[in-house]
C-alpha atoms as a PDB file:
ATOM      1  CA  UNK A   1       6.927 -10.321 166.132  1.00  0.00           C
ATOM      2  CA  UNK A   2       4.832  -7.734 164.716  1.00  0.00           C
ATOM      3  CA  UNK A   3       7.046  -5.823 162.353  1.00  0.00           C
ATOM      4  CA  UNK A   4       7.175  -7.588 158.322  1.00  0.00           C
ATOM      5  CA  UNK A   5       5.709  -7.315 155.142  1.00  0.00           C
ATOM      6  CA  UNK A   6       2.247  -7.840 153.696  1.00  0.00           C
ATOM      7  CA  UNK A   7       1.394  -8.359 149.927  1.00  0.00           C
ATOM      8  CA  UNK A   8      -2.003  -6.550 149.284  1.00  0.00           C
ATOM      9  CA  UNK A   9      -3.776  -6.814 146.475  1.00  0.00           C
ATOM     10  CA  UNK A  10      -5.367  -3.548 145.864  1.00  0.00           C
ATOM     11  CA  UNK A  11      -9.058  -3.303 144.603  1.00  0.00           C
ATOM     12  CA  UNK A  12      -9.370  -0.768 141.622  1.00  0.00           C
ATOM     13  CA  UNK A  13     -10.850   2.406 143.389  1.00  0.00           C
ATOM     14  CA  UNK A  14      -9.200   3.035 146.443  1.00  0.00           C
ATOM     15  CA  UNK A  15      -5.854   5.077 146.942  1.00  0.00           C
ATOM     16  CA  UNK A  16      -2.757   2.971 147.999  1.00  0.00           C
ATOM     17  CA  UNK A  17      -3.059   5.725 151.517  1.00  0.00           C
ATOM     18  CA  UNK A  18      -6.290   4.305 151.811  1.00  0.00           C
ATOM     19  CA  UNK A  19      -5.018   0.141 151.912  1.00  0.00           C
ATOM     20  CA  UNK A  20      -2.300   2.004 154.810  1.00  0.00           C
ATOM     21  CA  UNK A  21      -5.420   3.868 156.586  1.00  0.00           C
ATOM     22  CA  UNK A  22      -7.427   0.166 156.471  1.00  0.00           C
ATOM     23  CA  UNK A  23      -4.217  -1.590 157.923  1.00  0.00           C
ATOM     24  CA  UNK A  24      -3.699   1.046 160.642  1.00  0.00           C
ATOM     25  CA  UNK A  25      -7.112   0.612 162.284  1.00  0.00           C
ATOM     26  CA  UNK A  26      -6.928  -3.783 162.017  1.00  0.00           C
ATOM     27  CA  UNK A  27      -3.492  -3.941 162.904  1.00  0.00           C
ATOM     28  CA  UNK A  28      -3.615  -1.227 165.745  1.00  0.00           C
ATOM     29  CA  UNK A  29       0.176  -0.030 164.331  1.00  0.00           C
ATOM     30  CA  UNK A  30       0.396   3.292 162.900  1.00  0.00           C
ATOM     31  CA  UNK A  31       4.060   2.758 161.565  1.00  0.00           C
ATOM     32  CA  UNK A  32       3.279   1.467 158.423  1.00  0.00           C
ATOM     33  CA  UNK A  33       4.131   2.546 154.514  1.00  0.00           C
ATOM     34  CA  UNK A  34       3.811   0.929 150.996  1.00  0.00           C
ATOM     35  CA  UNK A  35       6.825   0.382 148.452  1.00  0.00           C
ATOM     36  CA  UNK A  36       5.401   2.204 145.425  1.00  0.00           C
ATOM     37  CA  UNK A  37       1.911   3.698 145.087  1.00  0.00           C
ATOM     38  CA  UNK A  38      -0.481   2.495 143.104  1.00  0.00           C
ATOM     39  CA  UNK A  39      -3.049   4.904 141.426  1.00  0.00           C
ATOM     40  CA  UNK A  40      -6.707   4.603 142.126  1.00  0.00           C
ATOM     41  CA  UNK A  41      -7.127   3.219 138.615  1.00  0.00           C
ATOM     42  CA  UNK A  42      -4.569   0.794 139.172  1.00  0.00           C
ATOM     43  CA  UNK A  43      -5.012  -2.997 141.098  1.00  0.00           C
ATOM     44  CA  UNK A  44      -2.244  -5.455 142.294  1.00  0.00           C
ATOM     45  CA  UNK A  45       0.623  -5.715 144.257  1.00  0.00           C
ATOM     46  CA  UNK A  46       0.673  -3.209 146.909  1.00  0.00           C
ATOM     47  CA  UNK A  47       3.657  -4.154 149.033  1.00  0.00           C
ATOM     48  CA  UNK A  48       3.223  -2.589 152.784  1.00  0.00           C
ATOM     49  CA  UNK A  49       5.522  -2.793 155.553  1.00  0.00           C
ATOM     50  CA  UNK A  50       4.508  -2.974 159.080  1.00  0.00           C
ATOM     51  CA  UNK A  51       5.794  -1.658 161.753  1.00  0.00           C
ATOM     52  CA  UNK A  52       9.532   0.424 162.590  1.00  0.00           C
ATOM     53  CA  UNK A  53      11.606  -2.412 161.618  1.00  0.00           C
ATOM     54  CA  UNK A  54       9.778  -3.392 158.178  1.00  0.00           C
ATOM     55  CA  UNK A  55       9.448   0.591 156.724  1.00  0.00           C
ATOM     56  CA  UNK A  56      13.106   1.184 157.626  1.00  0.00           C
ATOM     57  CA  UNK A  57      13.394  -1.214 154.739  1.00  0.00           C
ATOM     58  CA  UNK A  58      10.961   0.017 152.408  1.00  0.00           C
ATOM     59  CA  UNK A  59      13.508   1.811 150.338  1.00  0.00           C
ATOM     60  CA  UNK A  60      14.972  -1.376 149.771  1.00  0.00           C
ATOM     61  CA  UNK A  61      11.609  -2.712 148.077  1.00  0.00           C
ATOM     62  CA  UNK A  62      10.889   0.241 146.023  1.00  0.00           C
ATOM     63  CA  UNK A  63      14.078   0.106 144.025  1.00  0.00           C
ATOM     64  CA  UNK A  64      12.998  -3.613 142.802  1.00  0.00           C
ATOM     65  CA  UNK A  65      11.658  -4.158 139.465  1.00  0.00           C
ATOM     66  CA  UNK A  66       8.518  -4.092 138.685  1.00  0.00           C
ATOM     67  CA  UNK A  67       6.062  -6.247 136.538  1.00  0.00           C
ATOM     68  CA  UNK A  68       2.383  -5.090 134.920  1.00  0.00           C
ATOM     69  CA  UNK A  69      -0.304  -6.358 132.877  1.00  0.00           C
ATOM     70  CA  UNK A  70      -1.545  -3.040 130.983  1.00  0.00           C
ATOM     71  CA  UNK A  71      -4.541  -2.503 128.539  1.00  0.00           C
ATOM     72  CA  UNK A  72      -4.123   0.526 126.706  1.00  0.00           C
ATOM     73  CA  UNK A  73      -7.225   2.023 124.419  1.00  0.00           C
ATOM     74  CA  UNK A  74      -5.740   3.356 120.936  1.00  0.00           C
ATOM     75  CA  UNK A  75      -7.518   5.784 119.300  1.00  0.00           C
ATOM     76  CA  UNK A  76      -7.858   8.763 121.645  1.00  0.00           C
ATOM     77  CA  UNK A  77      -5.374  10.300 124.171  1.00  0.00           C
ATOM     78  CA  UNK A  78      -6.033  12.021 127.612  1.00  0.00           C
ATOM     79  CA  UNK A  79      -4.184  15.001 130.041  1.00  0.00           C
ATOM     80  CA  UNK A  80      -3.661  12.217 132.696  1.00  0.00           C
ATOM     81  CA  UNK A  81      -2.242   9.578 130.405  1.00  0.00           C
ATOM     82  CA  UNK A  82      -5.255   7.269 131.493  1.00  0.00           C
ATOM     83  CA  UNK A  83      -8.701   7.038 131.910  1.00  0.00           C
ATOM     84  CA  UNK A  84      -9.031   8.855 135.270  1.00  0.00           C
ATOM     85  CA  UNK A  85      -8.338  12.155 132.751  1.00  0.00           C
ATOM     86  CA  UNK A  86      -9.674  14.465 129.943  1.00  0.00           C
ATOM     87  CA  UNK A  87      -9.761  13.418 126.451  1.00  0.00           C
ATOM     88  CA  UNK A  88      -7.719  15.795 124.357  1.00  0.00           C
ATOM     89  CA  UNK A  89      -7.393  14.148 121.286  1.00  0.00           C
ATOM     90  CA  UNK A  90      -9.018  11.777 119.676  1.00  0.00           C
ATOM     91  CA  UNK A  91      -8.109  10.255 115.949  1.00  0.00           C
ATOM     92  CA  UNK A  92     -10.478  10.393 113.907  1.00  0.00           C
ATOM     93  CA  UNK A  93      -9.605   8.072 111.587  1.00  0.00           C
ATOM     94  CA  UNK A  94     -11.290   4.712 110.630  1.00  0.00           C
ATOM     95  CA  UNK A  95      -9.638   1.443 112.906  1.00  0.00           C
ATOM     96  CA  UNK A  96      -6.508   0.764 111.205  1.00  0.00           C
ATOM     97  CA  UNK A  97      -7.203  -3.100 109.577  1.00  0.00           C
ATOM     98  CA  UNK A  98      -3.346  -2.845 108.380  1.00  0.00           C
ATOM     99  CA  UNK A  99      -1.092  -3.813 111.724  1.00  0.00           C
ATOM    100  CA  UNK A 100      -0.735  -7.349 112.352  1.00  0.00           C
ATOM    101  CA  UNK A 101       0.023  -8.778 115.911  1.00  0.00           C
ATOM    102  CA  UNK A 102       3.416 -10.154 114.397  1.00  0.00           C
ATOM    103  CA  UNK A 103       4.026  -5.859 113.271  1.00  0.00           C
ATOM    104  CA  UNK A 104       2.903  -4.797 116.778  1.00  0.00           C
ATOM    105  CA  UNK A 105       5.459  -7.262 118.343  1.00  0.00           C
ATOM    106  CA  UNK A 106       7.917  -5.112 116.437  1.00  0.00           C
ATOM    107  CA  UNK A 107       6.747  -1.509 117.467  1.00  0.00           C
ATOM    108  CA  UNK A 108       6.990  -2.960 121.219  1.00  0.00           C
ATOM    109  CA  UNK A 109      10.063  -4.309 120.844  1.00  0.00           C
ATOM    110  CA  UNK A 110      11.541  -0.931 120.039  1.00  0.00           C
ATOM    111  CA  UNK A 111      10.392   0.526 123.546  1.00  0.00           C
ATOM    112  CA  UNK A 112      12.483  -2.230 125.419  1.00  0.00           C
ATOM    113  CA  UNK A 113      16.142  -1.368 126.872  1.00  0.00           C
ATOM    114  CA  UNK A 114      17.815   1.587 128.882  1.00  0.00           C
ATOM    115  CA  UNK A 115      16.005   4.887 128.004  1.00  0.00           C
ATOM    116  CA  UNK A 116      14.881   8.222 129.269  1.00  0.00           C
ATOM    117  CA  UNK A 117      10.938   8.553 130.143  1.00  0.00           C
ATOM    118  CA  UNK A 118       9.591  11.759 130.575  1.00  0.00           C
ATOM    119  CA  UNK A 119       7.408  11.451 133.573  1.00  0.00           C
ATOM    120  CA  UNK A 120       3.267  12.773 133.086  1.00  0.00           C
ATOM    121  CA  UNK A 121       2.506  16.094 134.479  1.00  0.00           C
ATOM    122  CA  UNK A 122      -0.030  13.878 136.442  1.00  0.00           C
ATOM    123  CA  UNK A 123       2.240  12.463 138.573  1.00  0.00           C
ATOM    124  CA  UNK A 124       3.113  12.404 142.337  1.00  0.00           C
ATOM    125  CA  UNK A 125       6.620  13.444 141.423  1.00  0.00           C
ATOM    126  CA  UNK A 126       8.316  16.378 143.243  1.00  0.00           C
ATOM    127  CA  UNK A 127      10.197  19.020 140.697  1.00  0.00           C
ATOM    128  CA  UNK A 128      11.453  22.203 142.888  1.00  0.00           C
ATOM    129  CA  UNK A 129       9.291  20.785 145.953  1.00  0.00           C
ATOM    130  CA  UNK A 130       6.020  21.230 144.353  1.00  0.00           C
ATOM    131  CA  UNK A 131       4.132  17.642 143.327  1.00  0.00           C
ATOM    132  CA  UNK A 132       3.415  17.436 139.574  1.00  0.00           C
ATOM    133  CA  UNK A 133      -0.385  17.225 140.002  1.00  0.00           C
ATOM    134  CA  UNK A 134      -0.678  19.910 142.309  1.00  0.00           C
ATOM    135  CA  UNK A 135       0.647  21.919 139.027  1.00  0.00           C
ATOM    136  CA  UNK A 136      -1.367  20.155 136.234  1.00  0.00           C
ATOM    137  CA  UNK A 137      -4.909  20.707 137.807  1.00  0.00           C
ATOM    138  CA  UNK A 138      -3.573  24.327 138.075  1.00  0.00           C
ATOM    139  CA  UNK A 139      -3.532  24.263 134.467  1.00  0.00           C
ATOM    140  CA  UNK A 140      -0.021  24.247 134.409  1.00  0.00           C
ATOM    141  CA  UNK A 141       2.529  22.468 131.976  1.00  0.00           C
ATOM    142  CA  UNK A 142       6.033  22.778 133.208  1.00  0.00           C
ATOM    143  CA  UNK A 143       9.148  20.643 131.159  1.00  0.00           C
ATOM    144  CA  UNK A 144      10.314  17.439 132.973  1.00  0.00           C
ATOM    145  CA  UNK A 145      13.527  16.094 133.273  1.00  0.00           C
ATOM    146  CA  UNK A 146      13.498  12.669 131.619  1.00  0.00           C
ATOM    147  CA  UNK A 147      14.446   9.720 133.800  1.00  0.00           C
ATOM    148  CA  UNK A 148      16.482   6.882 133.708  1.00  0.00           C
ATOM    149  CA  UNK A 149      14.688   3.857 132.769  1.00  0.00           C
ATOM    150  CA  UNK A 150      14.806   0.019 131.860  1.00  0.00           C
ATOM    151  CA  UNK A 151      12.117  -1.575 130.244  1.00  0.00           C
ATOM    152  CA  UNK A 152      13.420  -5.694 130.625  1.00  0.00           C
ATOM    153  CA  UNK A 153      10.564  -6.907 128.221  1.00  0.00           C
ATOM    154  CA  UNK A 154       7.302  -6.213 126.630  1.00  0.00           C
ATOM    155  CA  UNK A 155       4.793  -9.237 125.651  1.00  0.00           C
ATOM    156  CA  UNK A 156       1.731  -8.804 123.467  1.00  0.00           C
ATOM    157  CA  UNK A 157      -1.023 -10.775 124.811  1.00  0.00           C
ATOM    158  CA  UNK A 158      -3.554  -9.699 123.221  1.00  0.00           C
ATOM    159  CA  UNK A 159      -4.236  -6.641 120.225  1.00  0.00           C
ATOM    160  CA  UNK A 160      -8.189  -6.027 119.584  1.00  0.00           C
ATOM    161  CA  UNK A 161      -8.754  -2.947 118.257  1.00  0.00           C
ATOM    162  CA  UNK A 162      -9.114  -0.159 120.354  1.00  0.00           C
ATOM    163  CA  UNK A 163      -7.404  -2.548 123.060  1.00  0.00           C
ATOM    164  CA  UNK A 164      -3.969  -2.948 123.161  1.00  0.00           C
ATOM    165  CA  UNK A 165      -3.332  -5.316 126.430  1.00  0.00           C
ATOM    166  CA  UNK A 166       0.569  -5.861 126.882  1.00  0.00           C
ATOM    167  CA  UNK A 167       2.579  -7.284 129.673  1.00  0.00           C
ATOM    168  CA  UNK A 168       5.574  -5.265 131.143  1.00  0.00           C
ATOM    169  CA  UNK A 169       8.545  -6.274 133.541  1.00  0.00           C
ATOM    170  CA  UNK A 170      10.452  -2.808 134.117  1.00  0.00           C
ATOM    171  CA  UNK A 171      12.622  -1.132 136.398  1.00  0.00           C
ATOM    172  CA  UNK A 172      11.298   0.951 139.749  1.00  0.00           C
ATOM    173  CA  UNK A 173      10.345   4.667 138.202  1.00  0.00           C
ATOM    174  CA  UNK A 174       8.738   3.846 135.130  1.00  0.00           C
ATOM    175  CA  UNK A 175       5.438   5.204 134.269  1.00  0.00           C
ATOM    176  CA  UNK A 176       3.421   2.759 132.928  1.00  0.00           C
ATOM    177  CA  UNK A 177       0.879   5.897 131.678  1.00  0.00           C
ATOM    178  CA  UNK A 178       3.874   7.258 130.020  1.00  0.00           C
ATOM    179  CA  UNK A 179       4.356   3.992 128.276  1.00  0.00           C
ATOM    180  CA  UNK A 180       0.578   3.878 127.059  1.00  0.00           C
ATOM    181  CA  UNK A 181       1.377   7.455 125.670  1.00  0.00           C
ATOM    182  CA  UNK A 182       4.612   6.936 123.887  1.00  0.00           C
ATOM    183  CA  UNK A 183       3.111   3.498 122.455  1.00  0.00           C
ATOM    184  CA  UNK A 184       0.069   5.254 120.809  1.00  0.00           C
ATOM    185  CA  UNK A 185       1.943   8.272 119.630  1.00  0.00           C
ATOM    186  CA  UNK A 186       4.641   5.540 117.896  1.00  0.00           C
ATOM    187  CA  UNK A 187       1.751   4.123 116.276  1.00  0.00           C
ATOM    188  CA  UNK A 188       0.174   7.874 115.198  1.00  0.00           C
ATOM    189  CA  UNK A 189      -2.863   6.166 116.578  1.00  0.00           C
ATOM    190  CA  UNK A 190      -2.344   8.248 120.270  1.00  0.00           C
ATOM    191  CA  UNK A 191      -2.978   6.117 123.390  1.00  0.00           C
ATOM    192  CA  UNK A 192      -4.104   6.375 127.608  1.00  0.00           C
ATOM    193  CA  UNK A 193      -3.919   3.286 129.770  1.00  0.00           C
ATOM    194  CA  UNK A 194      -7.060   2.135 130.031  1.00  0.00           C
ATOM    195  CA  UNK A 195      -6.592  -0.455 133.356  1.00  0.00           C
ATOM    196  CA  UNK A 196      -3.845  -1.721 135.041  1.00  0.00           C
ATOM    197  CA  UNK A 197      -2.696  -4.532 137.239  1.00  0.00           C
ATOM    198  CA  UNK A 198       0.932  -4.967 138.933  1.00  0.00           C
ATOM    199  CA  UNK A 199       1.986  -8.542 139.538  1.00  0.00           C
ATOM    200  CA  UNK A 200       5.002  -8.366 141.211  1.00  0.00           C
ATOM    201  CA  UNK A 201       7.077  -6.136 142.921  1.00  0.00           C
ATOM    202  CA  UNK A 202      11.206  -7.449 143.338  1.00  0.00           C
ATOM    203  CA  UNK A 203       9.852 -11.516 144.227  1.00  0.00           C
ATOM    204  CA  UNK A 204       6.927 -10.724 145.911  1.00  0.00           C
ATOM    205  CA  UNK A 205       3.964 -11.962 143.061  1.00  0.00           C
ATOM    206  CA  UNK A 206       0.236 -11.281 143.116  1.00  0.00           C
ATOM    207  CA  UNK A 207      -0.478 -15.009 143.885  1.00  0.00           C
ATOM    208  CA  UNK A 208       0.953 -14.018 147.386  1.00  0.00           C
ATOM    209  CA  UNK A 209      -1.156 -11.293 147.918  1.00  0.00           C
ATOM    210  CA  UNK A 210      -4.511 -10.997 150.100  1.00  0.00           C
ATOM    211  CA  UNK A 211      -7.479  -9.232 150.069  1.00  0.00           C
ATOM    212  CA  UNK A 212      -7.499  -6.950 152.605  1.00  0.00           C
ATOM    213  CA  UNK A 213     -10.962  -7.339 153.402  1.00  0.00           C
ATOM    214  CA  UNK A 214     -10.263 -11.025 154.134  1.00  0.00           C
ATOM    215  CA  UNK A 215      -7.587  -9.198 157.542  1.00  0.00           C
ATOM    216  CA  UNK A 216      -8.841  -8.771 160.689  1.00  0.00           C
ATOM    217  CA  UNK A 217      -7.312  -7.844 164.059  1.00  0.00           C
ATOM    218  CA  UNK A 218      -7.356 -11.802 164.990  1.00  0.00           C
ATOM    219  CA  UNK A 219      -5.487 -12.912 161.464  1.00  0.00           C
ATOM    220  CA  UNK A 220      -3.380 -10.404 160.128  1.00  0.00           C
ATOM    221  CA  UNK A 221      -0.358 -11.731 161.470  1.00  0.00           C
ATOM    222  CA  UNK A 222      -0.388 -14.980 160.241  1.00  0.00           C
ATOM    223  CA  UNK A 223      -0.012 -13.203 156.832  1.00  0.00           C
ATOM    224  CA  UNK A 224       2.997 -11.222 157.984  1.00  0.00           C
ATOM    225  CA  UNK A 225       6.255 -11.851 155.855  1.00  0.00           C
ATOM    226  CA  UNK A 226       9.353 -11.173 157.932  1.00  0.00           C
ATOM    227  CA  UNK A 227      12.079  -8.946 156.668  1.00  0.00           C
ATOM    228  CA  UNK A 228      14.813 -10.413 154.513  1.00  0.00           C
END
């Protein structure tokens, strides 16, 4: 059977097309897709289906929710919304010594629930057929439609200034950059997501993920989840 699932984790630096280019050539299968990118910046759970069978279900995967570890840097904020971009504002104030961790709890609490998240200009999504970032490095701003979101939880972990690192279990089409934004603009400190890591994707977690440098042509099977 060589049509399933594998749980990548993805290496900061490489593209989530680049994980599917890597599989192609040590699998020998060209059918193959990933249920939600991950940018470049970004490292975890990249879930990728193999073979005809697995990506006809990839839809399927992409609606689950989603779950992050996040470290946002307060103080500054960037075109991008993270650290890939261009600083555009930076506060030049002295490092607040007034918010306590129990205060911050608060603030975060306030971004959990149903809401509407405007998406970043630097995004992959499509308005009108054209891709968001194929816009922005135009120079172009254009409004967004805000989209439905649900943000289950939000857990400090740890708050030292400028580093803000949060965990986040959200629905499928929420912008973690977005997040780092709005947080830092709530605090009128500004904000960019400075790294981030997703740990699970629907019940797939990052402790059943693989290296992909650890697959070869002889092994990659016996890491092959089948459909559900």
């Amino acid at each position: 059977m060589n049509s399933g699932f594998i749980i990548i984790n993805k290496p900061i630096g490489p593209t989530s097309h680049d994980m599917i280019y890597k599989l192609r050539k040590i699998t020998g299968i060209k059918k193959i897709g990933h249920a939600g990118t991950l940018d470049p910046l970004a490292s975890g759970v990249l879930m990728c289906a193999i073979g005809r069978e697995a990506t006809r279900q990839i839809d399927n995967y992409v609606k689950k929710d989603k779950k992050y570890i996040a470290e946002i840097f307060l103080g500054a904020s960037t075109d991008t919304y993270d650290a890939e971009g261009k600083v555009i504002k930076i506060n030049k104030e002295l490092p607040p010594k007034n918010i306590s961790e129990n205060k911050l709890e608060k603030i975060l609490k306030k971004f959990t629930g149903k809401q509407k998240q405007i998406p970043p200009m630097y995004s992959a999504k499509k308005v009108k057929g054209k891709k968001l970032y194929e816009l922005a490095r135009k120079g172009k701003t254009i409004k967004r439609k805000p989209a439905n979101i649900v943000i289950h939880d939000i857990e400090l972990i740890k708050y030292d200034w400028p580093l803000l690192e949060i965990k986040v279990n959200c629905s499928s089409g929420t912008y973690i950059r977005s997040l780092a934004y709005d947080i830092g603009n709530k605090l009128s400190w500004n904000g960019y997501l400075k790294n981030l890591q997703r740990t699970k994707v629907g019940d797939f977690n990052i402790k059943n993920s693989i290296n992909i440098e650890k697959l070869n042509s002889k092994n990659w099977q016996d890491y092959l989840i089948q459909n559900k």
